[in-house]
Protein backbone atom coordinates (compact mmCIF):
# COMPACT_ATOMS: atom_id res chain seq x y z
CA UNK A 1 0.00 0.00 0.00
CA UNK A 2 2.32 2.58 0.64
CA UNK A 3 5.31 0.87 -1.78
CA UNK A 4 7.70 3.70 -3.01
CA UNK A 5 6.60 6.43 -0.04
CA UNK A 6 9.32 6.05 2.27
CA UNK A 7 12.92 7.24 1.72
CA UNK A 8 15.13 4.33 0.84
CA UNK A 9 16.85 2.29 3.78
CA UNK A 10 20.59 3.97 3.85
CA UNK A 11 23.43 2.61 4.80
CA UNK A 12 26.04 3.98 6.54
CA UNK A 13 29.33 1.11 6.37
CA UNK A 14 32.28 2.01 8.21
CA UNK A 15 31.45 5.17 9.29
CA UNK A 16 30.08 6.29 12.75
CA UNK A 17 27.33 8.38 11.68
CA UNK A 18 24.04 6.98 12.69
CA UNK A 19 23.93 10.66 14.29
CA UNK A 20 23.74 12.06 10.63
CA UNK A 21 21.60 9.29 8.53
CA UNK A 22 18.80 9.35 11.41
CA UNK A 23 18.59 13.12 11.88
CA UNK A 24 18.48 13.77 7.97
CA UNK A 25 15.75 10.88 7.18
CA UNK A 26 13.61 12.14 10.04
CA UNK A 27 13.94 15.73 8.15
CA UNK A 28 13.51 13.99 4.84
CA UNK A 29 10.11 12.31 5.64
CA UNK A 30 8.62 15.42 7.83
CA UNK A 31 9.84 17.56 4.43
CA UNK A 32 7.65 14.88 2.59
CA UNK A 33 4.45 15.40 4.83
CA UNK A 34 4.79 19.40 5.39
CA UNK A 35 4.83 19.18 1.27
CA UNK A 36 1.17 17.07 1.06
CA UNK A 37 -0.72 19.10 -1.06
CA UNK A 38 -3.85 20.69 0.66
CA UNK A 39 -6.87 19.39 0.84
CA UNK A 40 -5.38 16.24 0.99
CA UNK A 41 -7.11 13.89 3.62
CA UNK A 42 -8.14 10.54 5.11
CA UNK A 43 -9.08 8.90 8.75
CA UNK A 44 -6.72 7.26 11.09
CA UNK A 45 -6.33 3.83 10.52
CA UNK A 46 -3.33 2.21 12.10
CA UNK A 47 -0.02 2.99 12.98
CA UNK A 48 1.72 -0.10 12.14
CA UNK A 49 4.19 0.96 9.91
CA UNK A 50 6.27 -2.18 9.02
CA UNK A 51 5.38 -3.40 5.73
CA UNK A 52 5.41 -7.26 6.30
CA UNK A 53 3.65 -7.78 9.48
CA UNK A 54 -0.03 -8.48 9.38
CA UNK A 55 0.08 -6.90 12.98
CA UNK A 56 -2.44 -3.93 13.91
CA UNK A 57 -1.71 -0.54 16.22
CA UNK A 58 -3.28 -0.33 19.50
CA UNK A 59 -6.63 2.61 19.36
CA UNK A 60 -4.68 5.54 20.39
CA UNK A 61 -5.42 7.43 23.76
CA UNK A 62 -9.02 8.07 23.43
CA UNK A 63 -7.84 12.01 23.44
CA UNK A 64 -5.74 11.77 20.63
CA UNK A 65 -8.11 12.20 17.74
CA UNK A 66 -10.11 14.85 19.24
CA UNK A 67 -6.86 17.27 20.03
CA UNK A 68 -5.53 16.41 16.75
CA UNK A 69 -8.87 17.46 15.01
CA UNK A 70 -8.63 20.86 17.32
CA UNK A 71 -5.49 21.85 15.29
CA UNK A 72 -6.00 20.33 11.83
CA UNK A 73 -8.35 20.39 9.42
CA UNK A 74 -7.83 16.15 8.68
CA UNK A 75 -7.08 13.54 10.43
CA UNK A 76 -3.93 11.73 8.42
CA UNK A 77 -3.03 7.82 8.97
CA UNK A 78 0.13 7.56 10.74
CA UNK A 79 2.14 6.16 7.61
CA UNK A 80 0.87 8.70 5.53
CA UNK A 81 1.47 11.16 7.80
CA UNK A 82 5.04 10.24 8.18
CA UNK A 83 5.79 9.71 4.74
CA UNK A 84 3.70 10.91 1.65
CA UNK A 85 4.99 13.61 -0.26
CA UNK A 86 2.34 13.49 -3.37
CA UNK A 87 5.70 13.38 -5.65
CA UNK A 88 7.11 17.00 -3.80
CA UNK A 89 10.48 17.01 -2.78
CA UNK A 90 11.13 13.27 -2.42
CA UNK A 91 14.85 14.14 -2.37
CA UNK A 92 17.59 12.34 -0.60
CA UNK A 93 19.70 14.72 1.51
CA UNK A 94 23.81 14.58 1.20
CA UNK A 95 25.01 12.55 4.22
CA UNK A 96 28.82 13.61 3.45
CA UNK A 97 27.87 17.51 3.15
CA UNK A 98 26.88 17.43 7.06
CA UNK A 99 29.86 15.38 7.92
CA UNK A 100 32.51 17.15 5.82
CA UNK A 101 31.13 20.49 6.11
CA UNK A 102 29.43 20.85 9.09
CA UNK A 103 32.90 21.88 10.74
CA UNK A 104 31.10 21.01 14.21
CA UNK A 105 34.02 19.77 16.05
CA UNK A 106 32.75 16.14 15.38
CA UNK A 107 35.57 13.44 15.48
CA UNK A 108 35.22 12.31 11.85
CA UNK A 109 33.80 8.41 11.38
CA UNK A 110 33.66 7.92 15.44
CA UNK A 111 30.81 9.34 16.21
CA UNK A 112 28.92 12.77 17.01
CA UNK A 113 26.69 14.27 18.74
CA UNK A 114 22.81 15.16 17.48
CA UNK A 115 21.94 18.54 18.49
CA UNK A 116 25.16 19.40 15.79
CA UNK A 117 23.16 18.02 13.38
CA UNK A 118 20.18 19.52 14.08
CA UNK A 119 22.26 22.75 14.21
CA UNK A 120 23.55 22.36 10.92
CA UNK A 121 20.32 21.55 9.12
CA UNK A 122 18.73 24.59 10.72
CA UNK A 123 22.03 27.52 10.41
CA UNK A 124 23.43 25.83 6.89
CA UNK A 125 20.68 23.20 5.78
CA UNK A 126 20.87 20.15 3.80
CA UNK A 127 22.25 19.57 0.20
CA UNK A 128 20.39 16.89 -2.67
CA UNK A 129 22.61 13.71 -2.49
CA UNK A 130 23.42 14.21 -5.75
CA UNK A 131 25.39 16.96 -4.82
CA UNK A 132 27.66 15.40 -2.81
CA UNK A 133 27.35 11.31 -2.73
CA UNK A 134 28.50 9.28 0.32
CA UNK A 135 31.94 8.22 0.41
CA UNK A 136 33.03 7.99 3.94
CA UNK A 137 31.02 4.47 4.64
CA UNK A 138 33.86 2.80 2.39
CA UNK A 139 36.85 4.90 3.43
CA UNK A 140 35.99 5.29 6.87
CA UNK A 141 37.54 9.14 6.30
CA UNK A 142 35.69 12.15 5.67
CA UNK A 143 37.29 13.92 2.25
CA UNK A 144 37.53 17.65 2.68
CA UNK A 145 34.51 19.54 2.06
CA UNK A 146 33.32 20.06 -1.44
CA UNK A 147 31.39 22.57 -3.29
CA UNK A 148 28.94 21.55 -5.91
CA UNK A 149 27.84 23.99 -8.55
CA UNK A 150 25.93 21.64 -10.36
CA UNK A 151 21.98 21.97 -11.07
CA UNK A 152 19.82 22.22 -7.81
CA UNK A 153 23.11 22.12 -5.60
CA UNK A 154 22.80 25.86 -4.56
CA UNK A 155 19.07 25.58 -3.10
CA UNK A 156 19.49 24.34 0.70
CA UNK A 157 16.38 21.99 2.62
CA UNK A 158 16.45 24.12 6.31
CA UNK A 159 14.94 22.45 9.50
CA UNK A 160 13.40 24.89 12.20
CA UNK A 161 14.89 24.50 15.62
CA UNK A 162 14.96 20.93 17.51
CA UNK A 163 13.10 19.92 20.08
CA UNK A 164 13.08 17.45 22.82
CA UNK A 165 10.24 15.04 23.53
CA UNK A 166 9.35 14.08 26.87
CA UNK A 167 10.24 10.60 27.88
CA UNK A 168 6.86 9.30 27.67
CA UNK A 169 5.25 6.74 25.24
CA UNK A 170 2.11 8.60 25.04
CA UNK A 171 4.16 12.34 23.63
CA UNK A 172 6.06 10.27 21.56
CA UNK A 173 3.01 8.78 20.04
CA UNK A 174 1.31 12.31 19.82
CA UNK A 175 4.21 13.50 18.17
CA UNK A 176 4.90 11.01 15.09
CA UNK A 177 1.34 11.35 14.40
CA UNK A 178 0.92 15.09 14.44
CA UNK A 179 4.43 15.87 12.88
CA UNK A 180 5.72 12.81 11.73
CA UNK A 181 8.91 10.76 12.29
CA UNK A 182 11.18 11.80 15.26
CA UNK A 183 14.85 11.11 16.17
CA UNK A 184 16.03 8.51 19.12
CA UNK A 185 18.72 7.57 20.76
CA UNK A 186 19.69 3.77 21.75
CA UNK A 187 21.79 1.59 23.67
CA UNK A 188 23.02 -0.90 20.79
CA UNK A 189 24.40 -4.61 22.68
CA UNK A 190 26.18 -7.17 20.72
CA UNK A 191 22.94 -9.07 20.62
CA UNK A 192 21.44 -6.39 18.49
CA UNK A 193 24.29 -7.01 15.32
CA UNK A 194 22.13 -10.20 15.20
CA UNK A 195 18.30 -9.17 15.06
CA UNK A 196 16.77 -10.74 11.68
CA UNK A 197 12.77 -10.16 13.11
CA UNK A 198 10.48 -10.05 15.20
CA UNK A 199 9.96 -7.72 18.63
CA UNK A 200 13.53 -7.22 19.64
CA UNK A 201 14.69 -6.32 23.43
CA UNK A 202 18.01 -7.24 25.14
CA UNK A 203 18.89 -10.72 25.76
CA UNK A 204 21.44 -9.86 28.54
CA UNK A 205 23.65 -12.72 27.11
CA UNK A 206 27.12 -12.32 25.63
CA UNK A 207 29.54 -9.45 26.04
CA UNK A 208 28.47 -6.26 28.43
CA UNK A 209 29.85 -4.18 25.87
CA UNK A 210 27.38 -1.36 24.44
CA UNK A 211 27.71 1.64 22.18
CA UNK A 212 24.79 4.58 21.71
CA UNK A 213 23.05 4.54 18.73
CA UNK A 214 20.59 6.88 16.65
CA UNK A 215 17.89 5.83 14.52
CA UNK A 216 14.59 7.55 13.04
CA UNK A 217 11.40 6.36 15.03
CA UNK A 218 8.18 6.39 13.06
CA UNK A 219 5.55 4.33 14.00
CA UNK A 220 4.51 1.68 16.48
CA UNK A 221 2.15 -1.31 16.75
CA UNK A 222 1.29 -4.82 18.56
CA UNK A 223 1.14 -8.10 18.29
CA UNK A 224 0.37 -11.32 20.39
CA UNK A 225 3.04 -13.47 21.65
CA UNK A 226 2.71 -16.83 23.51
CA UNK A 227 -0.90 -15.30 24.16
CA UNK A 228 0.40 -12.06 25.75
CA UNK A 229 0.26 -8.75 23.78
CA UNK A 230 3.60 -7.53 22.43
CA UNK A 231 3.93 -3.60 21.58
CA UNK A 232 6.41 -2.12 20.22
CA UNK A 233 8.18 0.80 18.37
CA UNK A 234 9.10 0.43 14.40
CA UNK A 235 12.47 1.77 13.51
CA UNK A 236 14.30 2.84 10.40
CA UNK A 237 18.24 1.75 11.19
CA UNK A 238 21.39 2.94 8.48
CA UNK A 239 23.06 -0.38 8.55
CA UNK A 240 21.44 -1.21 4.78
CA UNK A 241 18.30 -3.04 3.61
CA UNK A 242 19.82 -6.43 4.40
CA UNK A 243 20.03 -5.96 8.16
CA UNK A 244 17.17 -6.98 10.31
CA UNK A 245 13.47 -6.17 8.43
CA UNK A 246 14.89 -5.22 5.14
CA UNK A 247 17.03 -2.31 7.25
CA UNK A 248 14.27 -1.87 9.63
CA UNK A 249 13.73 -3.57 13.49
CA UNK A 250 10.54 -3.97 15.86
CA UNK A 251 11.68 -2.59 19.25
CA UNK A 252 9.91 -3.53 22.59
CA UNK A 253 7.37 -0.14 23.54
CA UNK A 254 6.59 1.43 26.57
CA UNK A 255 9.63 0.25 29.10
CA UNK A 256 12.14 2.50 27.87
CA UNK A 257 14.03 -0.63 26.40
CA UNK A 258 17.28 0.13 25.35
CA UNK A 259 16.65 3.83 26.48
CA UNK A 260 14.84 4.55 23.14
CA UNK A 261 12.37 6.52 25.34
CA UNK A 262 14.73 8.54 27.33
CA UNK A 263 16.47 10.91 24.40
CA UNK A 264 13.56 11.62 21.41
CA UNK A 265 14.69 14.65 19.42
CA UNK A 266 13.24 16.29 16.17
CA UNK A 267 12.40 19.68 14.13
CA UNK A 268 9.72 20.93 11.68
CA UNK A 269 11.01 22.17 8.42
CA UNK A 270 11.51 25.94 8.04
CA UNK A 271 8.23 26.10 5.49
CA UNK A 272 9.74 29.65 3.91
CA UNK A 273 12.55 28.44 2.86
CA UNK A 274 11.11 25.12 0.69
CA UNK A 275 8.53 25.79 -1.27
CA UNK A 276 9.58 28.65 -3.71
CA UNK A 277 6.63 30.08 -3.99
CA UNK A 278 4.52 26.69 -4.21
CA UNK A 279 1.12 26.88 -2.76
CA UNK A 280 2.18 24.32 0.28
CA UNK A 281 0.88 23.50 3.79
CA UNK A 282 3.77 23.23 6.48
């Protein structure tokens, strides 16, 4: 149903920059929705969002529909929400501009830190991929930052200022749905390397060794176990589409598992700066 909507599972190799693939695709996809043309509407379905599982959402908070309907004119379902574009600005942001570029103080392929991503994408903004492909998953370097002059590689994709969620399932929730995708920060264990499916939460076996992590949340669901009801989070990860769910995992919901609860960031897109002087709801 929603085949070709989403932006493609990335993959970021050798490189330590989870950091930059999750805060871009969660600005890609909330691009994609604040472009929806207007008038464009349907009812809340479910939020299920991974595309193999026959699995249904839990009704949201009876609240949920009635503040939502308070400050919108429709009601979108949560995968549409999160990632239909209509065909506007389905672009794929440069990975290696923010990471060559960004001059943030970051230490190259081991790692960075979010809100400099966040900060770039809302002083500097984002370039097309195209502009400036990804190199550094291969060399594990970053090459030194390059200018682009080429078609469409002087017009910049600008987020507004991020934002912290609160460490709750239900504002979390509220959020993906109103706004779309969000940002999240996760303990990653040795056990994780080896998810393939299913609802995945730590095992507590092997080596104590962890490592943070970011990927882009964007939707959640249920589904019953052993005769107990399972709910949990659906994730996009940047370790490529043959890692876990075709490059995406079912995380455990409502615990705080792996912290995935405890650091939620995002940002809305700065509308003014998009649209060039398209007739667009943001």
């Amino acid at each position: 149903m929603f085949e070709g909507q989403l932006v493609g599972v990335k993959d970021q190799g050798w490189c330590g920059a989870s950091w930059v693939f999750s805060a871009l695709s969660v600005a890609q996809n909330r691009l994609g929705h604040s472009g929806s043309a207007k008038g464009h509407c349907d009812t809340y379905t479910h939020t299920s969002t991974h595309l193999d599982t026959n699995t249904h959402a839990k009704t949201p908070p009876s609240d949920f529909k009635e503040t939502l309907n308070h400050s919108h004119k429709c009601l979108l379902a949560a995968y549409r929400l999160v990632m239909e574009s209509n065909g506007v600005y389905r672009v794929s942001f440069s990975a290696q501009d923010l990471l060559s570029c960004g001059s943030l103080g970051v230490n190259g392929c081991l790692g960075g830190h979010l809100d400099r991503a966040w900060h770039y994408l809302r002083m500097t903004g984002a370039l097309p991929e195209v502009c400036y492909p990804y190199r550094s998953g291969f060399t594990r370097k970053l090459p030194t930052c390059a200018k682009n002059s080429g078609l469409g590689c002087q017009s910049r994709y600008k987020s507004g200022p991020a934002y912290r969620l609160p460490s709750k399932e239900r504002y979390i929730q509220r959020e993906i749905i109103t706004n779309g995708p969000v940002q999240a920060l996760m303990t990653v264990h040795p056990d994780f390397f080896l998810y393939k499916t299913g609802v995945y939460s730590y095992s507590e076996l092997g080596s104590p060794h962890s490592a943070a992590h970011s990927v882009k949340l964007l939707g959640w669901g249920e589904e019953r176990v052993n005769g107990k009801t399972v709910k949990y989070w659906v994730n996009v990860n940047s370790w490529g589409k043959y890692w876990g769910e075709a490059g995406y995992f079912r995380l455990l919901r409502g615990s705080n598992e792996c912290g995935i609860e405890s650091h939620v960031f995002t940002a809305k897109p700065q509308c003014e700066s998009l649209y060039h002087g398209l007739e667009m709801e943001c």
